[in-house]
Protein backbone atom coordinates (compact mmCIF):
# COMPACT_ATOMS: atom_id res chain seq x y z
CA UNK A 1 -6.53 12.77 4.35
CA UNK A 2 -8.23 10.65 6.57
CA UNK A 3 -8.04 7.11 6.47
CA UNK A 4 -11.11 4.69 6.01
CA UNK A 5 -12.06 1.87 7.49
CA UNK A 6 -15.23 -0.68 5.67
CA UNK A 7 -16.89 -2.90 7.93
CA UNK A 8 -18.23 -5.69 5.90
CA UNK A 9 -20.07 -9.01 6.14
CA UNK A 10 -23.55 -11.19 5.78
CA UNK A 11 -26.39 -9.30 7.16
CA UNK A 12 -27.19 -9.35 10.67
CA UNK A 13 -24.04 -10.74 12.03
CA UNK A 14 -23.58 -7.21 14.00
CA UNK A 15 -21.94 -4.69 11.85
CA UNK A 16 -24.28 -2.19 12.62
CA UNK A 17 -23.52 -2.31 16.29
CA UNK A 18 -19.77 -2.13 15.68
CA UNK A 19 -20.22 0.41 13.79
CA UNK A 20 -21.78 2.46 16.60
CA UNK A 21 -19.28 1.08 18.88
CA UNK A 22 -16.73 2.23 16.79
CA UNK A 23 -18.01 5.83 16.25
CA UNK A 24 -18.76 5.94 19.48
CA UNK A 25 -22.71 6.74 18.61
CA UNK A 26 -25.84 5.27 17.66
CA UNK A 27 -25.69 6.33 14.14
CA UNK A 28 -26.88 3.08 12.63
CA UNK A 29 -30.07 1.80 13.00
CA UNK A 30 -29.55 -1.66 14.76
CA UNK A 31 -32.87 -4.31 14.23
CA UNK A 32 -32.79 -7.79 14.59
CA UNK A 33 -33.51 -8.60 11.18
CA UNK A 34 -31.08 -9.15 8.23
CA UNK A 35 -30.74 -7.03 5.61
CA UNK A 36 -31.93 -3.78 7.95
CA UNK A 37 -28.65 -1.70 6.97
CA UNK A 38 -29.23 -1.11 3.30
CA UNK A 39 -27.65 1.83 2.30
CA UNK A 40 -23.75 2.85 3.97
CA UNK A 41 -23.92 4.88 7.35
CA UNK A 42 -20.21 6.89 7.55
CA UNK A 43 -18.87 8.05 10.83
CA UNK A 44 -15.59 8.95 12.37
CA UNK A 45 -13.81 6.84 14.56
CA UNK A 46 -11.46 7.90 17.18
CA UNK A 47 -8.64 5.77 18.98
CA UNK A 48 -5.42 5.95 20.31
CA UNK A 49 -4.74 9.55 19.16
CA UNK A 50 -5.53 8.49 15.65
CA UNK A 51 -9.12 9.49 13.86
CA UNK A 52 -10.10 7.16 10.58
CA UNK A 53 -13.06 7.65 8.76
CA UNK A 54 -15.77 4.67 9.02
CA UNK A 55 -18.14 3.22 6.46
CA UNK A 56 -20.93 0.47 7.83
CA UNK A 57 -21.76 -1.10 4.67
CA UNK A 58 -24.97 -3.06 3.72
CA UNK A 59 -24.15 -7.11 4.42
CA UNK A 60 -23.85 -8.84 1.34
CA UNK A 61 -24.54 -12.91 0.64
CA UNK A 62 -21.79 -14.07 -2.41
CA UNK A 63 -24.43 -15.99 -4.53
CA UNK A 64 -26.89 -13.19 -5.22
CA UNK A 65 -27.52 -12.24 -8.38
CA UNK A 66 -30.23 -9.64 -7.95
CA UNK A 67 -32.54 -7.75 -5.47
CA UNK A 68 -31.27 -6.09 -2.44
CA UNK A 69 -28.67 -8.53 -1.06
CA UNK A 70 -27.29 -8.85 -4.19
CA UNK A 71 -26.91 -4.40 -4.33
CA UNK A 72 -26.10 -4.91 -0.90
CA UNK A 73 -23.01 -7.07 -2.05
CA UNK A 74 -22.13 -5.07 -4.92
CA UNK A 75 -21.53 -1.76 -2.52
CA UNK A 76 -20.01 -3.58 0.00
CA UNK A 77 -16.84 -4.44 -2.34
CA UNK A 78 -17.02 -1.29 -3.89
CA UNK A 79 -16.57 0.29 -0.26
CA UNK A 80 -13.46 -2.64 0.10
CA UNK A 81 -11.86 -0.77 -3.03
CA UNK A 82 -11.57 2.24 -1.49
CA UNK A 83 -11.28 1.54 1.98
CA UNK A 84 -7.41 0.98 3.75
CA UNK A 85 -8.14 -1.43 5.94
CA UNK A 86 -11.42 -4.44 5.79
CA UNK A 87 -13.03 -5.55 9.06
CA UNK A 88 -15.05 -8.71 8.35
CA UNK A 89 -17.74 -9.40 10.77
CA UNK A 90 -18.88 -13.18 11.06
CA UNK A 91 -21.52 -14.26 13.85
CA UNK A 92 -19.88 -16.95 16.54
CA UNK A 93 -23.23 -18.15 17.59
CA UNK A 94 -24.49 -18.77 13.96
CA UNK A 95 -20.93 -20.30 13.60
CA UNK A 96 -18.82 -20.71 10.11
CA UNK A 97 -21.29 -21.08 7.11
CA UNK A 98 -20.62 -21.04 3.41
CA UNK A 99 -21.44 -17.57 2.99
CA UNK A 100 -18.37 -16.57 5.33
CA UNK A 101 -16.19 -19.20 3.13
CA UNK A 102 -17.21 -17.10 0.29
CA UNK A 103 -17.10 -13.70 1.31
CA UNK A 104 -13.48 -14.41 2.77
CA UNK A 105 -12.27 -15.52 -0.92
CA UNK A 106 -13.87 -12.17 -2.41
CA UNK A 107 -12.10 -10.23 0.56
CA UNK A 108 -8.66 -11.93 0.65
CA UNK A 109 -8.40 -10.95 -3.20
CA UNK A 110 -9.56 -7.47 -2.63
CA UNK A 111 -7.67 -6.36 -0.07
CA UNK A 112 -4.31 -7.59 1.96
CA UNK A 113 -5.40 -5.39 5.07
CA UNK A 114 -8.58 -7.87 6.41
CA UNK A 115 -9.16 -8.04 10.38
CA UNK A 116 -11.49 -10.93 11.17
CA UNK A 117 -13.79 -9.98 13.80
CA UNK A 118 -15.54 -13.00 15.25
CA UNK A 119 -19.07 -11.37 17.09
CA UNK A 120 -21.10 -11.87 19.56
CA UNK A 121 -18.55 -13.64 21.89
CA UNK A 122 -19.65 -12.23 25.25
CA UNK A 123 -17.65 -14.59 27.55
CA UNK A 124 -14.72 -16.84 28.23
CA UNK A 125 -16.99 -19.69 27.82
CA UNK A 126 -17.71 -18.21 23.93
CA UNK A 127 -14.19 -18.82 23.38
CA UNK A 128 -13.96 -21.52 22.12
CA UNK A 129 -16.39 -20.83 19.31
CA UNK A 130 -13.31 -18.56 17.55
CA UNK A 131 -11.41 -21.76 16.48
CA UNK A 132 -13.37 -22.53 13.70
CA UNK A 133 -13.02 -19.33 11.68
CA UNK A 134 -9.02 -19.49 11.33
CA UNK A 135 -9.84 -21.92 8.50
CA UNK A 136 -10.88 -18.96 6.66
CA UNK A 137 -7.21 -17.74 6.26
CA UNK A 138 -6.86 -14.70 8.22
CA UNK A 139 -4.19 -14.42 10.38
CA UNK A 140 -5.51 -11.42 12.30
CA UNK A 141 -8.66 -13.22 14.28
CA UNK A 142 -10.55 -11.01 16.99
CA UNK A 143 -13.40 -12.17 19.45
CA UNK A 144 -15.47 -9.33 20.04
CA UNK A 145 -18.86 -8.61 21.39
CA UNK A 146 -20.02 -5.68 19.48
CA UNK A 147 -22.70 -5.04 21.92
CA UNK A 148 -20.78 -4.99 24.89
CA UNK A 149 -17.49 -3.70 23.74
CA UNK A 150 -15.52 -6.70 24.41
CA UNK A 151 -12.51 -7.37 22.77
CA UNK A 152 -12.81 -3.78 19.77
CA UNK A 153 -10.01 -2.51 21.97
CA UNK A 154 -7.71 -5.10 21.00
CA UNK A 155 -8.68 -5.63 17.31
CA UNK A 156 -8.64 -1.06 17.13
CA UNK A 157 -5.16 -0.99 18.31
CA UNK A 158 -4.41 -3.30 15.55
CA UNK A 159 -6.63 -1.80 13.25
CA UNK A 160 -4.77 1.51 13.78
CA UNK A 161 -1.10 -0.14 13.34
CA UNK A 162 -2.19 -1.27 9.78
CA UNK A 163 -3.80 2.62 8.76
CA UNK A 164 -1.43 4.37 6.72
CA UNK A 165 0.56 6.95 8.07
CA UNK A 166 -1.28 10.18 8.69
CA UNK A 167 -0.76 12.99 6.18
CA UNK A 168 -0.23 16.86 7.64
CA UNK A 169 -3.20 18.39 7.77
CA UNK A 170 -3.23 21.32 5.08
CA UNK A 171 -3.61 24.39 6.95
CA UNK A 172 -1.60 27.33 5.25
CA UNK A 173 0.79 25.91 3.77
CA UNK A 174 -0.48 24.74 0.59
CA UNK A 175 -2.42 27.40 -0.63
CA UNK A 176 -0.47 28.03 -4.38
CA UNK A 177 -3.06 25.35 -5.96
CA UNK A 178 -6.37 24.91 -5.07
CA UNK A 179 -8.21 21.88 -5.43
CA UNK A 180 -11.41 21.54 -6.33
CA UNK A 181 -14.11 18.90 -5.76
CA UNK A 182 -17.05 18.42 -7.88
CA UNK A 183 -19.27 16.51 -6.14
CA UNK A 184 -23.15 15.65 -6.27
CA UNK A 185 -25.06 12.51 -6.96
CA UNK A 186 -24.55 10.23 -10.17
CA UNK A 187 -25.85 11.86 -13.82
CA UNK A 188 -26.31 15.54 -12.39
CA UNK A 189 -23.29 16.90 -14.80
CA UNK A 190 -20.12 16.64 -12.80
CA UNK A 191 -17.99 15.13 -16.00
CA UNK A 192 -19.63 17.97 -18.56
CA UNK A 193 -19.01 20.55 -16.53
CA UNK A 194 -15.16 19.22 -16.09
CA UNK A 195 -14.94 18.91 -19.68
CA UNK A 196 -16.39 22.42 -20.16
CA UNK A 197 -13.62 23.72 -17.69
CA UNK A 198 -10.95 22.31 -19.20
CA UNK A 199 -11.95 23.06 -23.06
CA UNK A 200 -11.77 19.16 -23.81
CA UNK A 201 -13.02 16.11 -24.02
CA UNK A 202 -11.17 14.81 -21.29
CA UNK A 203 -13.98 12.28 -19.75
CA UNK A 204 -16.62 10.19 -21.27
CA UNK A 205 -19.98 11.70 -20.84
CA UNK A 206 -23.21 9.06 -20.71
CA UNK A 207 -26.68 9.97 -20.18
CA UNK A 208 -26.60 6.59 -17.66
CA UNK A 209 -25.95 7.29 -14.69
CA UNK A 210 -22.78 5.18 -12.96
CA UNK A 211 -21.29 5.40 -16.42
CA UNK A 212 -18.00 6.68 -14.81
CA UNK A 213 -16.59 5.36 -11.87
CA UNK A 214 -12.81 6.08 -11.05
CA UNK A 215 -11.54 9.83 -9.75
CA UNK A 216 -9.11 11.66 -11.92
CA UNK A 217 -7.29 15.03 -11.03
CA UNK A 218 -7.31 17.28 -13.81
CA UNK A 219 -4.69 20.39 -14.23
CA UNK A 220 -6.83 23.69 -15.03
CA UNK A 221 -5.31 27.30 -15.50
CA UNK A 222 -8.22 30.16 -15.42
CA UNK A 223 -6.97 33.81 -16.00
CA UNK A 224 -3.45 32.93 -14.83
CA UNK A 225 -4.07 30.82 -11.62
CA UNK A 226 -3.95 27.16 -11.66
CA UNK A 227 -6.27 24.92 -10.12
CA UNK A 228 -6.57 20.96 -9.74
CA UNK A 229 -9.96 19.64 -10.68
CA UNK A 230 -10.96 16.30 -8.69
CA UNK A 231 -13.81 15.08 -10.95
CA UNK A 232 -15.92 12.55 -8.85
CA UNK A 233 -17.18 10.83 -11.62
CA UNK A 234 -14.00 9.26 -13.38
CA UNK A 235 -12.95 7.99 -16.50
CA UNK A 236 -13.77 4.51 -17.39
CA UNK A 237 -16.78 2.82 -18.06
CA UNK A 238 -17.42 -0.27 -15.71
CA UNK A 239 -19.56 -3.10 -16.40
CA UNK A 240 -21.90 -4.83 -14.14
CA UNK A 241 -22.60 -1.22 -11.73
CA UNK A 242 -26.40 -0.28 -11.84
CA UNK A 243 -27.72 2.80 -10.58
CA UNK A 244 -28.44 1.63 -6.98
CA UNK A 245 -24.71 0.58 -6.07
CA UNK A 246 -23.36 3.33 -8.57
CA UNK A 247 -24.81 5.96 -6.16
CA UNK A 248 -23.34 4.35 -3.38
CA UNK A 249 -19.98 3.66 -4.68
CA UNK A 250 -20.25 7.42 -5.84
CA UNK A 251 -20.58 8.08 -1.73
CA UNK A 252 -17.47 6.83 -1.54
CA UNK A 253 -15.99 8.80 -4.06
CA UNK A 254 -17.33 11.87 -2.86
CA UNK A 255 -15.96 10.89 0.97
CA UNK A 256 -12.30 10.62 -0.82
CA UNK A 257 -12.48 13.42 -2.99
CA UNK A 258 -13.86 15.97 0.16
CA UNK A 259 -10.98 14.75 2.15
CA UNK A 260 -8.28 15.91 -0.56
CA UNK A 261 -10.16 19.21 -1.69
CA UNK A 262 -10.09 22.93 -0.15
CA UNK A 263 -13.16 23.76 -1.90
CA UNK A 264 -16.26 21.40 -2.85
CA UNK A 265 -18.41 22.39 -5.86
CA UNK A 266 -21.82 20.49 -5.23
CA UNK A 267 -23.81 20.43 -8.21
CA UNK A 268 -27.53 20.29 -7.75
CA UNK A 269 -30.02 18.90 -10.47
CA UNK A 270 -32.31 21.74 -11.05
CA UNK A 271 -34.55 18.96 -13.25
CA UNK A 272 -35.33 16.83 -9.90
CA UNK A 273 -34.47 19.65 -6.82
CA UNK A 274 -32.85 19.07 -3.60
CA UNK A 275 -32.72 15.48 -2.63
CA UNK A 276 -31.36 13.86 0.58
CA UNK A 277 -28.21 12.29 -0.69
CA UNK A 278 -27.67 16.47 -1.87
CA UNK A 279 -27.96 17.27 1.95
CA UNK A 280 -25.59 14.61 3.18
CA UNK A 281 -22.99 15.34 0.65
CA UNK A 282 -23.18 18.99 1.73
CA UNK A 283 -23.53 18.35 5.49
CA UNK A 284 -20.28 16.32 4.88
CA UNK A 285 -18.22 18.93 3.24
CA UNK A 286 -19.76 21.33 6.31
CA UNK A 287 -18.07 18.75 9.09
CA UNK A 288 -15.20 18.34 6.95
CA UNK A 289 -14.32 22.10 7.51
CA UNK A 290 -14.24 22.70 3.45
CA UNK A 291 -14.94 25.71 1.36
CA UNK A 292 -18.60 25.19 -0.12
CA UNK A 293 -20.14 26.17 -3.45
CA UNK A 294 -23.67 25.09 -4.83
CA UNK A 295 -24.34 24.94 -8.21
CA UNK A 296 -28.00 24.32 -9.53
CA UNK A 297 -26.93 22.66 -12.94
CA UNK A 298 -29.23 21.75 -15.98
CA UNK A 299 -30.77 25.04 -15.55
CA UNK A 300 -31.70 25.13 -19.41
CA UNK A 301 -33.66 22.38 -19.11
CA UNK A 302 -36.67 23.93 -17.15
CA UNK A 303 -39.34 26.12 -17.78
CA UNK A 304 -38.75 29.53 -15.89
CA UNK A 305 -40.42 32.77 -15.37
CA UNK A 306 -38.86 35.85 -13.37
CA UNK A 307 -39.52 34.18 -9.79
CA UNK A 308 -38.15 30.65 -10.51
CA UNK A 309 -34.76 31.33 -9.68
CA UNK A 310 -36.14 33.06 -6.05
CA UNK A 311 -38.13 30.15 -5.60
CA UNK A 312 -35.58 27.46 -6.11
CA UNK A 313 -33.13 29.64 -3.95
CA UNK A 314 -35.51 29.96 -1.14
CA UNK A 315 -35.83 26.17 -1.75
CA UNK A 316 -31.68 25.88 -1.07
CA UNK A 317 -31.96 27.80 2.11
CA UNK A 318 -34.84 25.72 3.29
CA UNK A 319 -33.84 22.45 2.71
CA UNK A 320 -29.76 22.75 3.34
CA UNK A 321 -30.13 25.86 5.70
CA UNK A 322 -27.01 24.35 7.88
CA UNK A 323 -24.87 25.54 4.75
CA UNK A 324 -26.75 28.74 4.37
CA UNK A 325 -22.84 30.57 3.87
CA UNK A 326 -22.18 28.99 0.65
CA UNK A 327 -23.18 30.77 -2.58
CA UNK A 328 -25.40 29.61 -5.29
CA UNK A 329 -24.84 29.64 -9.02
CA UNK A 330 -27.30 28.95 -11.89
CA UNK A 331 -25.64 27.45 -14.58
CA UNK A 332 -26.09 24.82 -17.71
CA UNK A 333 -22.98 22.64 -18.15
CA UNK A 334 -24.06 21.30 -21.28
CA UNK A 335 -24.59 25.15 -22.67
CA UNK A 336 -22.17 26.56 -20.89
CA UNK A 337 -24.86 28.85 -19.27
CA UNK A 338 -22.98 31.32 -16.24
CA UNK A 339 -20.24 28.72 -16.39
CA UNK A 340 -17.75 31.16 -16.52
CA UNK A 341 -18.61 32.55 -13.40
CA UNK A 342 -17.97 29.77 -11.19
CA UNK A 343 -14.20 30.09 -10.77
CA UNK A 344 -14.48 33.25 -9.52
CA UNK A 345 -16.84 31.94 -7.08
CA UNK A 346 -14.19 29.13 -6.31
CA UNK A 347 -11.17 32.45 -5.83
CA UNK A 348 -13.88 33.56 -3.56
CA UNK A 349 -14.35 30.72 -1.22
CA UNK A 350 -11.44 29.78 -0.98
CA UNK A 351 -10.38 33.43 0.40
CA UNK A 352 -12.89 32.98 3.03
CA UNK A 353 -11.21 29.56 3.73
CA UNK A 354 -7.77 31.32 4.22
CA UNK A 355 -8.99 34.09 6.00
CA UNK A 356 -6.99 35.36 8.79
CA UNK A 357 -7.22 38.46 11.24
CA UNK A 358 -4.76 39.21 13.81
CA UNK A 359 -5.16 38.78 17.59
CA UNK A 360 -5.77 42.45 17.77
CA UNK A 361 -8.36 43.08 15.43
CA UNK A 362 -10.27 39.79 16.55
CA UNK A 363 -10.66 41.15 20.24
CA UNK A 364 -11.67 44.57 19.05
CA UNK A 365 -14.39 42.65 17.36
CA UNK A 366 -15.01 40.60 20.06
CA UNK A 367 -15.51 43.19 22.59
CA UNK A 368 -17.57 45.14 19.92
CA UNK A 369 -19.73 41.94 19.38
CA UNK A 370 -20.50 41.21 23.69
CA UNK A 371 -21.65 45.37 23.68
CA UNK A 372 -24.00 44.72 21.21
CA UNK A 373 -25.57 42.07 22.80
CA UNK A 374 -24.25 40.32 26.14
CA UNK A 375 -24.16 36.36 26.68
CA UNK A 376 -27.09 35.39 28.66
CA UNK A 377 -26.83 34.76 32.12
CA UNK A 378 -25.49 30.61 33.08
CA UNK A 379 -27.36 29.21 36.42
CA UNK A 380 -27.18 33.06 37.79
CA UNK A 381 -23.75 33.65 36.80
CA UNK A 382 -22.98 36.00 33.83
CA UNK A 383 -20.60 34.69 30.99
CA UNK A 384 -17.50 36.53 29.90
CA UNK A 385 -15.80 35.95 26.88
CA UNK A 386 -12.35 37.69 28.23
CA UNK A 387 -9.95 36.99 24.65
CA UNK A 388 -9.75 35.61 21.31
CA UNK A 389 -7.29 34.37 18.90
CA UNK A 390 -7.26 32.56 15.86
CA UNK A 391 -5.78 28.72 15.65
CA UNK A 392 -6.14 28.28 11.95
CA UNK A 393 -7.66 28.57 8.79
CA UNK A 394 -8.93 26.08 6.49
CA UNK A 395 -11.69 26.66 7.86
CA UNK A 396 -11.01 29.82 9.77
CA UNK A 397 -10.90 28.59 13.80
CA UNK A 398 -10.95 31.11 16.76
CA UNK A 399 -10.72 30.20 20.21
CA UNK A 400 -12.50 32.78 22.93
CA UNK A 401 -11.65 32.25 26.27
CA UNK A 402 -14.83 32.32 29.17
CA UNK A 403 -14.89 31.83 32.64
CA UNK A 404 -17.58 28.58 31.72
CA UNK A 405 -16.96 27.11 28.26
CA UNK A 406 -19.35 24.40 28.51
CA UNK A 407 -22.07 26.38 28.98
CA UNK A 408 -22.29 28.83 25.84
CA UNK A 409 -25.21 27.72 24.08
CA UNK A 410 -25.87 27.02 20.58
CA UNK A 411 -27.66 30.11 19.75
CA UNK A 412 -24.98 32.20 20.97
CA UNK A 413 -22.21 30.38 19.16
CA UNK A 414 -24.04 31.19 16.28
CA UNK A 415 -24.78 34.35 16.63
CA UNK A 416 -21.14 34.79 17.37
CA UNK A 417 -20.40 33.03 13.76
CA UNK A 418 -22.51 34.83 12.25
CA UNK A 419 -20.75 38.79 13.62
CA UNK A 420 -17.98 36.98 12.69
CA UNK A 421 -19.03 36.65 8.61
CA UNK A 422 -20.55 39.76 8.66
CA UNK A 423 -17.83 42.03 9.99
CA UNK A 424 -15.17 40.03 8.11
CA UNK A 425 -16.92 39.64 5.37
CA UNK A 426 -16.40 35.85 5.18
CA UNK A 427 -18.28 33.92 2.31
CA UNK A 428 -18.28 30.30 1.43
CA UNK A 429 -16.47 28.59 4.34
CA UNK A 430 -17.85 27.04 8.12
CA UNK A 431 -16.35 28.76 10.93
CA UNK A 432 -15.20 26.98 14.01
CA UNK A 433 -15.55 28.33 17.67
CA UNK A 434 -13.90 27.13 20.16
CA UNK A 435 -14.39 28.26 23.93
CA UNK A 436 -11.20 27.43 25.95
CA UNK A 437 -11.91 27.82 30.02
CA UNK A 438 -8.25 29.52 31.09
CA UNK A 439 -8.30 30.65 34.53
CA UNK A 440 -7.75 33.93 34.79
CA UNK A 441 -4.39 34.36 37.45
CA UNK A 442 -5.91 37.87 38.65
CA UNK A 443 -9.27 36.98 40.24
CA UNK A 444 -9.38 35.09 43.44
CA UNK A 445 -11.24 31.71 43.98
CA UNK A 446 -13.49 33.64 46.34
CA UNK A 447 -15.66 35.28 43.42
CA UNK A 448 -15.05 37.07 39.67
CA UNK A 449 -13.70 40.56 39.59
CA UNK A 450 -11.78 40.50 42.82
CA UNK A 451 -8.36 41.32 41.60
CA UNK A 452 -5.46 40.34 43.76
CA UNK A 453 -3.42 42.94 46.28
């Protein structure tokens, strides 16, 4: 499970532009005008060896009550909840104002892993303007310039001290229970479909959505095999969350939840249709390398004739055609429509997810994919894929050796995936490719195919 890291503060002291620096990308849109960053951007964040998740968070101002700062606010500490470690962005040039005073009390009681990052310090001569912000009680105090990269270096190697040890990553070991994520936006059904599962009342069910806000694991045995459901939605009711930070608290959630699960249910309102936050919460369990299933809930609650499940299907593959391997089931939580069929669904999946072949059958296959149509030619040079072999599952990874393995293009890769699902018969899971350049200790540096002797 991959660790997270919030970057929090007043708007438009430069937490957008860590957050880039950070990721290593410009994934956040960075204006010169407060308040710009409104909903989180998520990234991940490599350094030292060590990847963390990252969350860029919305700034907040302490004494708003309502409006978008005030939402802003409310997400921001609801990212500090879940995050391990707080960096908290103030602006040198703007120097120490109330706000910061403020925010620092709500951060120092939320969470005991707080990096102070004073921005915008682009010099020696900036120095200076650090000393002011120690009053705010941090003992870890960073000059940075965002923008330039001065001074992250420093406050990531401390950053990365204070991240909890990393967990082993699951590959094949774990397989005896598998652990499911429901995940979607707020209201779509997650918690009646868990109770429906499990044959209980075991959360509270509101038509409001945010009513639930904590993550549970719930034990589930289905025709002798157990399971561990990770419900998304929670237990208890909170006061205080509207919709607006609800959903992105439930981002959060949903981040969390995909790290910990080997297969992600993501429930789909048929009532509204594919939204956007539905595409990012699949696109995340896609880069996250986890089994996929997509569920169009409510599915009683609209009017249908014979083509309306074709249509809403073809919708699926048109709008979230980047996950075009994971099934789709029709179901009604609340009526317990198909329901029944989505375990087996999850058994399937997850087989893809643990699929293995051996080294022999995958180069039969590879050899029998080139035949049937060869690599294009690279800057006049033809490209061989010479062997393959498998480096894990969870999501199934191969790794094909070429004579030039940065220059396979997309279209190939895919086509390669997609040989790969068909002759396997792979469902529900991304596949990795990897194209490893190993010199070949046969052919001579004057040209290919010259063998030695």
């Amino acid at each position: 499970m991959s660790a997270l890291v919030a970057v929090v503060g007043r708007p438009n002291v430069g937490k957008s532009t860590l957050f880039n620096r950070l990721i290593g990308e410009k994934k956040a849109i960075v204006l010169d005008t407060p308040g710009v960053t409104r909903d989180r951007q998520y990234g991940v964040g490599r350094w030292d060896r060590r990847e963390f998740d990252v969350v860029d968070t919305g700034g907040f101002e302490p004494e708003a009550e309502e409006g978008v700062v005030a939402s802003m606010r409310r997400q921001a500490m609801l990212a500090v909840e879940a995050a391990d470690v707080v960096i908290f962005v103030v602006d040198a040039r703007e120097g120490l104002v109330l706000a910061d005073q403020e925010v620092a009390q709500i951060l120092r009681r939320a969470s005991e892993r707080v990096f102070l990052a004073v921005n915008k310090i682009d010099g020696a001569r900036q120095e200076g303007d650090t000393a002011e912000f120690y009053s705010l009680g941090f003992t870890e105090v960073f000059s940075v310039s965002a923008e330039h990269g001065r001074g992250v270096g420093e406050l990531l190697d401390e950053v990365i001290r204070a991240l909890p040890p990393e967990e082993d990553d699951e590959g094949e070991e774990d397989e005896r229970i598998t652990r499911v994520a429901l995940v979607g936006r707020p209201n779509v059904g997650k918690s009646t479909l868990t109770n429906r599962l499990l044959g209980e009342e075991r959360m509270i069910v509101d038509a409001v959505a945010g009513t639930t806000r904590d993550a549970i694991d719930a034990r589930l045995r289905y025709e002798d095999k157990d399971y561990l459901l990770i419900d998304t939605a929670g237990l208890r009711r909170s006061r205080g969350i509207d919709r607006q930070s609800s959903e992105g608290y439930s981002v959060v959630r949903t981040l969390r939840a995909m790290e910990r699960c080997h297969v992600a249910v993501l429930l789909i309102d048929a009532t509204i249709g594919i939204t956007d936050q539905d595409a990012r919460i699949a696109g995340l369990a896609n880069e996250k390398g986890r089994a996929l299933v997509l569920v169009v809930n409510k599915w009683d609650a609209i009017e249908k004739d014979h083509k309306t499940a074709k249509v809403f299907t073809e919708e699926i593959q048109r709008k979230l055609m980047f996950v075009d391997y994971a099934p789709i089931l029709f179901i009604s939580s609340l009526t317990g429509l198909r329901v029944h069929k989505l375990m087996g669904l999850v058994d399937q999946v997850r087989a893809g997810h643990l699929f293995r072949a051996s080294t022999g059958v995958l180069n039969r296959w590879l050899e029998k994919t080139v035949e049937h149509h060869h690599p294009p030619m690279v800057k006049g040079r033809r490209l061989r894929l010479t062997y393959a072999t498998q480096a894990r599952t969870a999501p199934p990874t191969l790794v094909i050796s070429c004579n030039l393995p940065e220059e396979v293009h997309f279209s190939y890769k895919r086509y390669l995936i997609n040989q790969f699902r068909e002759s396997f018969d792979v469902v529900g899971t991304p596949i990795r490719i990897k194209f490893h350049g190993k010199k070949n200790p046969f052919v001579t540096e004057e040209g290919e195919g010259k063998a030695k002797g």
